[in-house]
Protein backbone atom coordinates (compact mmCIF):
# COMPACT_ATOMS: atom_id res chain seq x y z
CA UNK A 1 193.66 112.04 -76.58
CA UNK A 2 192.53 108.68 -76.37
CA UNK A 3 190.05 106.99 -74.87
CA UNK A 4 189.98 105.75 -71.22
CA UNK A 5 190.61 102.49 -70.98
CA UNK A 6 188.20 100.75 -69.37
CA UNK A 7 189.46 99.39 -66.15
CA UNK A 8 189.76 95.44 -65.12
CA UNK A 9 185.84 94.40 -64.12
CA UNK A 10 186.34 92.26 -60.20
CA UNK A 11 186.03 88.73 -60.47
CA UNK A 12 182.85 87.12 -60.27
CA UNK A 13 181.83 84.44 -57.37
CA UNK A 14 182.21 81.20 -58.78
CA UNK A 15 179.15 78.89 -59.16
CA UNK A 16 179.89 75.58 -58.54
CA UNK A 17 179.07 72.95 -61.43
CA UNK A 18 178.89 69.60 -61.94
CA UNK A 19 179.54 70.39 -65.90
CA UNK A 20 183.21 71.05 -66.51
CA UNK A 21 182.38 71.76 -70.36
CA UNK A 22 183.11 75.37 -70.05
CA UNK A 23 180.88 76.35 -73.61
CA UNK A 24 178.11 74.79 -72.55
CA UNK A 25 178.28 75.62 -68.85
CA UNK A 26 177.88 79.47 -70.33
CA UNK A 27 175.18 78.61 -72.80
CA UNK A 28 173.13 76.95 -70.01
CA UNK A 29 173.88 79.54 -67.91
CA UNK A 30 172.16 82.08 -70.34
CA UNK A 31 169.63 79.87 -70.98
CA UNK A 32 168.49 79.77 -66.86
CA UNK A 33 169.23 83.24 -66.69
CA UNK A 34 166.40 84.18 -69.25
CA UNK A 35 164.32 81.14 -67.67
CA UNK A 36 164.94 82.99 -64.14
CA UNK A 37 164.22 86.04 -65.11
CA UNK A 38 160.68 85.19 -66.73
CA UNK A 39 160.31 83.29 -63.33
CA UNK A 40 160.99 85.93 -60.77
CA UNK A 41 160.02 88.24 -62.45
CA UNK A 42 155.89 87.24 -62.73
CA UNK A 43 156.55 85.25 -59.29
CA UNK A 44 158.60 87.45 -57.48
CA UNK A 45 161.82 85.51 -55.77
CA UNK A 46 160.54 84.19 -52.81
CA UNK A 47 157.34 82.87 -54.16
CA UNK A 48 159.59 80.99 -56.86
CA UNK A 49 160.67 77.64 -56.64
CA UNK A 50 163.68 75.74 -58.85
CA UNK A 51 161.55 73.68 -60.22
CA UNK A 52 159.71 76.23 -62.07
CA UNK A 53 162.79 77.81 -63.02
CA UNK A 54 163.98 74.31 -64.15
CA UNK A 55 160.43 73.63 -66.61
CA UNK A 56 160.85 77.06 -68.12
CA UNK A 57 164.32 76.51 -69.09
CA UNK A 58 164.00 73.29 -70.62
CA UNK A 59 165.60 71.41 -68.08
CA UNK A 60 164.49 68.76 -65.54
CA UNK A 61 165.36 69.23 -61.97
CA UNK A 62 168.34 67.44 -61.90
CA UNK A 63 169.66 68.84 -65.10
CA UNK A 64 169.38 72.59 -64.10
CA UNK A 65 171.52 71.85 -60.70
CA UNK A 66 174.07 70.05 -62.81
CA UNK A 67 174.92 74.25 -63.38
CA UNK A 68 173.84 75.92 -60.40
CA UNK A 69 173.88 74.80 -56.38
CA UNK A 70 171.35 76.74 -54.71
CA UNK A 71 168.02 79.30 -55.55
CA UNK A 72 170.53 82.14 -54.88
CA UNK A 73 172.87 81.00 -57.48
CA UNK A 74 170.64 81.74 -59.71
CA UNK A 75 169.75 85.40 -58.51
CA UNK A 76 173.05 85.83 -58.53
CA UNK A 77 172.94 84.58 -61.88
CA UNK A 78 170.84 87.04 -63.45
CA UNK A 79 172.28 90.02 -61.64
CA UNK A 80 175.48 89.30 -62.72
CA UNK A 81 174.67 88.71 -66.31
CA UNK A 82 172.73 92.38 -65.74
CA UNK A 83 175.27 94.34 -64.68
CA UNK A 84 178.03 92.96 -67.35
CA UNK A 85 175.44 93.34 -69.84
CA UNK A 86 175.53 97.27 -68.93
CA UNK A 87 179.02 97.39 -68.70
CA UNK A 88 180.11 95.67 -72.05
CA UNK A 89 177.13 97.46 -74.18
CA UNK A 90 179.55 100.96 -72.75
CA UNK A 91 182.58 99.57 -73.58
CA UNK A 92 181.72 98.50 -77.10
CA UNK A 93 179.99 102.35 -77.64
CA UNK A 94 183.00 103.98 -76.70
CA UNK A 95 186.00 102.51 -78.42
CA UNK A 96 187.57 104.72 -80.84
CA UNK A 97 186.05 107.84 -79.83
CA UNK A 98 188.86 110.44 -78.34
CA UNK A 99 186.28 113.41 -77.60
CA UNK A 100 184.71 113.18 -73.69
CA UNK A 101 181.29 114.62 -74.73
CA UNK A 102 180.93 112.31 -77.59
CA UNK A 103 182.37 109.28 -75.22
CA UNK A 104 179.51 110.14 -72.87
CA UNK A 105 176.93 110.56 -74.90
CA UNK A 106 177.61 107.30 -76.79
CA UNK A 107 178.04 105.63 -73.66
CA UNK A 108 174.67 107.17 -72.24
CA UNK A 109 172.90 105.99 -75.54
CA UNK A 110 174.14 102.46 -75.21
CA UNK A 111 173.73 102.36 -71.63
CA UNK A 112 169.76 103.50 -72.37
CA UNK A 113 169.09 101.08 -75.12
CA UNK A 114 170.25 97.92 -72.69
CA UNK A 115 168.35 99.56 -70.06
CA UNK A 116 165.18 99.54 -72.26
CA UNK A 117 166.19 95.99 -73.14
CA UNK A 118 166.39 94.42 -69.51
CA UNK A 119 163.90 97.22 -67.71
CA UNK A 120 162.39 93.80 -65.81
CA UNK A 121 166.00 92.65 -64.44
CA UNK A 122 167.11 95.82 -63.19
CA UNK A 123 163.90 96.48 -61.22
CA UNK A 124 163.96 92.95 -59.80
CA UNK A 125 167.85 94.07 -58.93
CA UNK A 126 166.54 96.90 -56.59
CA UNK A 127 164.31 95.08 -55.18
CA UNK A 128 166.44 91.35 -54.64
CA UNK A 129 169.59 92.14 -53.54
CA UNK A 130 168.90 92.32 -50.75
CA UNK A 131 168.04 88.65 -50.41
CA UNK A 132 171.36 87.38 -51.50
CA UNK A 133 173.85 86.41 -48.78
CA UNK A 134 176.47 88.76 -48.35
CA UNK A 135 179.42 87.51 -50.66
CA UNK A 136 176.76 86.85 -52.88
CA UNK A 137 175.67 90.99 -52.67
CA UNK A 138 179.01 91.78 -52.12
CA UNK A 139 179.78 90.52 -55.51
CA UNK A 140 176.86 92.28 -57.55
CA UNK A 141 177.58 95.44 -55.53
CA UNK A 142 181.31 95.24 -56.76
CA UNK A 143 179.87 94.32 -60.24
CA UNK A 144 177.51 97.40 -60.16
CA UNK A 145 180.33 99.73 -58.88
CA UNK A 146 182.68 98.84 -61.96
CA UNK A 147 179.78 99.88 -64.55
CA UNK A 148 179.44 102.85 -62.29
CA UNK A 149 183.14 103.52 -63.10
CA UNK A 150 182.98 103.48 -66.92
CA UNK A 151 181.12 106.43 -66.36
CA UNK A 152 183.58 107.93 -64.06
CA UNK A 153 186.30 107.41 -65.91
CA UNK A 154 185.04 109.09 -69.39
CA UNK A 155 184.19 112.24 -66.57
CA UNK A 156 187.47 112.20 -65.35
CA UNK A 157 189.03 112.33 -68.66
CA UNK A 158 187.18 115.51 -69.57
CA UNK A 159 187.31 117.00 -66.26
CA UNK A 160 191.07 117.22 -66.86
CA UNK A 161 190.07 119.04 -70.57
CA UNK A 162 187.75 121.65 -68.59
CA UNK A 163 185.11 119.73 -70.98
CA UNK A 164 182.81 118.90 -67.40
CA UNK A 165 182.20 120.21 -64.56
CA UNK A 166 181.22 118.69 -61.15
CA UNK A 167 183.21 115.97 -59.02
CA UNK A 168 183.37 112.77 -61.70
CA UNK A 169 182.42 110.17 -58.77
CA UNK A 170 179.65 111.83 -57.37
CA UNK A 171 178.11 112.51 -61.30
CA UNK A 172 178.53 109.03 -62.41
CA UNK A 173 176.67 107.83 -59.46
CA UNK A 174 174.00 110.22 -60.37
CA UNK A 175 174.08 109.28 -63.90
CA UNK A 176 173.65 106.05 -63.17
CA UNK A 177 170.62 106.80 -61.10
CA UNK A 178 169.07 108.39 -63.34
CA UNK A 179 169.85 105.60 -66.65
CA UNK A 180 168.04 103.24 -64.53
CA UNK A 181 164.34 105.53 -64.36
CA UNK A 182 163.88 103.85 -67.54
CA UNK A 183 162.97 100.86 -65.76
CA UNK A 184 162.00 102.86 -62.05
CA UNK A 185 159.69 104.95 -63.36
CA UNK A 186 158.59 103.22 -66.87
CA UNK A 187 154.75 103.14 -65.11
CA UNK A 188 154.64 106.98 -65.34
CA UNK A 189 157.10 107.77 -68.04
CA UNK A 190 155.56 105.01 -70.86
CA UNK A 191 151.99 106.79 -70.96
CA UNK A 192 153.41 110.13 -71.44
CA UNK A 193 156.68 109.78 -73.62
CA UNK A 194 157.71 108.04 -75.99
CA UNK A 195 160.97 105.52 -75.52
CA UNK A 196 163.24 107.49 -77.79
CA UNK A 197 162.16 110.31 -76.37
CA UNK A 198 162.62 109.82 -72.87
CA UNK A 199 166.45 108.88 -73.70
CA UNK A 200 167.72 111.63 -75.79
CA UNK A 201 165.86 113.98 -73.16
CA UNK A 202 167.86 112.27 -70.55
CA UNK A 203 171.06 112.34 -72.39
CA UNK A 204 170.87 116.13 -73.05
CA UNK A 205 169.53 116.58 -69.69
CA UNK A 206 172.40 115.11 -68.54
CA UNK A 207 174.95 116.95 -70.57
CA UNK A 208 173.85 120.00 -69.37
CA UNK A 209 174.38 119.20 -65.99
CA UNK A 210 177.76 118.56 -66.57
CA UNK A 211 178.26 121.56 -68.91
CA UNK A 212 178.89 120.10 -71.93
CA UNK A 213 176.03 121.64 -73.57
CA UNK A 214 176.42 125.35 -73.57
CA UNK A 215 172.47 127.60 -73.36
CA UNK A 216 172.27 130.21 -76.67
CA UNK A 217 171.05 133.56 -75.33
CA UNK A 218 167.51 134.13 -74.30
């Protein structure tokens, strides 16, 4: 059986440029988005300003809103560049692997490893979002959900093989959740575990929750 395909992400919302140079529109981009993310992140959003977002990326003022329009672009920016991060890193893992537990667990190991990588961005994303405008939010919401569904998919393709148990929408939600203590929970979890540890625990932790992993006898 093959692989689930991995379905069509949602468009993003545009941000408006002054740059039509499409290549380096994208390499700017990434360049404020890493700039941003130093920025909010020691900051915090509100106490931010564009101007220091501007100096850390390189660029003056003027230059750095030749590629965004407002502060909230640039939120938007970084969430955006988050949550296709997650999704791509899943997508790459899982291509060319036809068994669901093996699809999961590669996917769950990805997913981890970019997790550890941008810990910083996805607690700023549970703690921002709320300050974008609505199509703004809208749009990282729908962005979220389609990661969420990479997930869903691989469950739904073994809950048809009796490989898992449990509903496949309400699991990936949960497995989501629980990808993302990495970052939620890193105070507690860093003094006690090590990295590696903590994400093979969760990835067998999660397998048995969905059955996949069957207990010997006591």
């Amino acid at each position: 059986m093959a692989a689930p395909r991995s379905p069509a992400a949602r468009p993003r919302r545009s941000i408006e440029t002054v740059v039509q140079d499409k290549d380096l529109v994208v390499r700017r981009h990434d360049e404020i988005f890493r700039a941003a993310s130093r920025i909010f992140i020691s900051r915090g959003y509100h106490a931010a300003t564009v101007r220091e977002i501007a100096q850390e990326a390189g660029l003056s003022l003027g230059g750095l809103y030749s590629y965004i329009r407002t502060k909230e672009d640039i939120l938007y920016l970084v969430f955006d560049k988050l949550t296709t991060s997650l999704r791509e890193a899943m997508r790459r893992a899982i291509e060319g692997i036809d068994d669901p537990v093996e699809q999961i667990r590669a996917a769950l190991r990805a997913d981890l490893k970019t997790t550890e990588q941008y810990q910083d961005e996805i607690l700023l994303m549970y703690q921002e979002t709320k300050s974008l405008g609505q199509p703004s939010r809208r749009a990282v919401l729908g962005r979220e959900a389609d990661y969420v569904k990479c997930f869903e998919d691989i469950l739904r393709a073994g809950h048809a093989r009796g490989v898992f148990r449990g509903d496949p929408q309400l699991s990936a939600d949960v497995i989501a959740y629980l990808c993302s203590i990495l970052a939620l929970r890193r105070w507690n979890l860093r003094h006690r575990f090590s990295s590696d540890g903590v994400q093979e625990g969760l990835i067998e932790f999660i397998l048995r929750g969905l059955g996949a992993v069957r207990e010997g006898p006591r």
